[in-house]
C-alpha atoms as a PDB file:
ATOM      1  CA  UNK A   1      87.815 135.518 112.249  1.00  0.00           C
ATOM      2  CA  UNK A   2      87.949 137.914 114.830  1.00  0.00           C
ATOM      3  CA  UNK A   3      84.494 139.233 116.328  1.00  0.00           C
ATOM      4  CA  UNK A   4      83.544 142.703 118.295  1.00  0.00           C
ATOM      5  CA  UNK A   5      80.815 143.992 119.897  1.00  0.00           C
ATOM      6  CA  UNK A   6      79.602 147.392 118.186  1.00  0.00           C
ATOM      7  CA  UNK A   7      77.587 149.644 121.053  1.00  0.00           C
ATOM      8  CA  UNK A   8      76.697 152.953 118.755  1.00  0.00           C
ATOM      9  CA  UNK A   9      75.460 155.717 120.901  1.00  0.00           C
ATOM     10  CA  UNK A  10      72.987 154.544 123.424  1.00  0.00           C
ATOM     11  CA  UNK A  11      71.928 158.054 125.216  1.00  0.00           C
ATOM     12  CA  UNK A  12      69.375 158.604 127.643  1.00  0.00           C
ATOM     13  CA  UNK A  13      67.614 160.560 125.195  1.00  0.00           C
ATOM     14  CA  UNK A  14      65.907 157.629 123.809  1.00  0.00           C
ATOM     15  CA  UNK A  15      63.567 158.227 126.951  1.00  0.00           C
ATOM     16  CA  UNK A  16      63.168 162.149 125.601  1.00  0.00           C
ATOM     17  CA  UNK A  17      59.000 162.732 125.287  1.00  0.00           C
ATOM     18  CA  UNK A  18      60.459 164.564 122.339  1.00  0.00           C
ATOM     19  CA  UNK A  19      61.342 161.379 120.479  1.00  0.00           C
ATOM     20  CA  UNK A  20      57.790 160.056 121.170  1.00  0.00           C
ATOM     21  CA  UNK A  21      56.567 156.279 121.707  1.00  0.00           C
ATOM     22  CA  UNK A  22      60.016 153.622 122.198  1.00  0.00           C
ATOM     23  CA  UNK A  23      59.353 150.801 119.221  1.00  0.00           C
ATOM     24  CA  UNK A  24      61.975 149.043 121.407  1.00  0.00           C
ATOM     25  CA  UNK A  25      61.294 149.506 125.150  1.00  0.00           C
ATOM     26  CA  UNK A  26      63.539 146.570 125.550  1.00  0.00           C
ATOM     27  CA  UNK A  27      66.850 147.513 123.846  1.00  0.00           C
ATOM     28  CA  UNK A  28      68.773 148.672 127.014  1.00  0.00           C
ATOM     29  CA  UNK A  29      68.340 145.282 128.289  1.00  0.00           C
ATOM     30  CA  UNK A  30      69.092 143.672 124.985  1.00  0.00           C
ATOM     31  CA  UNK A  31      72.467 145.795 124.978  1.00  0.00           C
ATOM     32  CA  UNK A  32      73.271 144.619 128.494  1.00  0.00           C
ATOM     33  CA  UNK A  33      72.520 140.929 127.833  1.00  0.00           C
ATOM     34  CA  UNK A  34      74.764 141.259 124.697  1.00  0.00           C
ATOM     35  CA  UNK A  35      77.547 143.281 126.744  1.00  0.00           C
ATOM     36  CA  UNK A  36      77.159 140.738 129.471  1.00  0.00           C
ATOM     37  CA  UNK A  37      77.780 137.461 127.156  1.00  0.00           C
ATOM     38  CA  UNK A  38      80.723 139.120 125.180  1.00  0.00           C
ATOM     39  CA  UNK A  39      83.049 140.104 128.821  1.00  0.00           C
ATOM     40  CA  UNK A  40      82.190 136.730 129.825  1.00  0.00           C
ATOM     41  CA  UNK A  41      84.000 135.028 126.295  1.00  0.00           C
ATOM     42  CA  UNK A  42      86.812 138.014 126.538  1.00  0.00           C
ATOM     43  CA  UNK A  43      85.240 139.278 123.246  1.00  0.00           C
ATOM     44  CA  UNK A  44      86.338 143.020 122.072  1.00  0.00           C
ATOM     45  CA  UNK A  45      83.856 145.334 122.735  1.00  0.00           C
ATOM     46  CA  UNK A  46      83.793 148.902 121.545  1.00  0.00           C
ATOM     47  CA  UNK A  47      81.520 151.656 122.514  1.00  0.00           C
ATOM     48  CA  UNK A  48      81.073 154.583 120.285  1.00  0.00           C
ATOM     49  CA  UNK A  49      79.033 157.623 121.927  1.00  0.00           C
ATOM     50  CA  UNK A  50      78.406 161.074 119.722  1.00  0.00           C
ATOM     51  CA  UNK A  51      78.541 164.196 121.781  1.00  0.00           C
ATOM     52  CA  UNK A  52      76.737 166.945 121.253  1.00  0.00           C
ATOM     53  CA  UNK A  53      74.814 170.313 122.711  1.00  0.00           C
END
């Protein structure tokens, strides 16, 4: 079985006041951690970023 890492659209505008109060203050550093582990087995990793106005 083949495994990938799956970053969806991680924007700066999860720090927006607009958005209100973070639930998860730590995901960037969750993401990285994850990221981190999966270069370091040569695991695919895909990132998938929506762009918009």
């Amino acid at each position: 079985m083949k495994r990938a890492l799956l970053i969806i659209d991680v924007q700066k505008t999860f720090a927006h006041p607009q958005w209100g109060k973070r639930n998860n203050p730590d995901a960037e550093e969750n993401i990285k951690q994850l990221l981190d582990e999966c270069r370091e087995k040569d695991e695919e990793i895909i990132f998938i970023t929506h762009v918009s106005k």
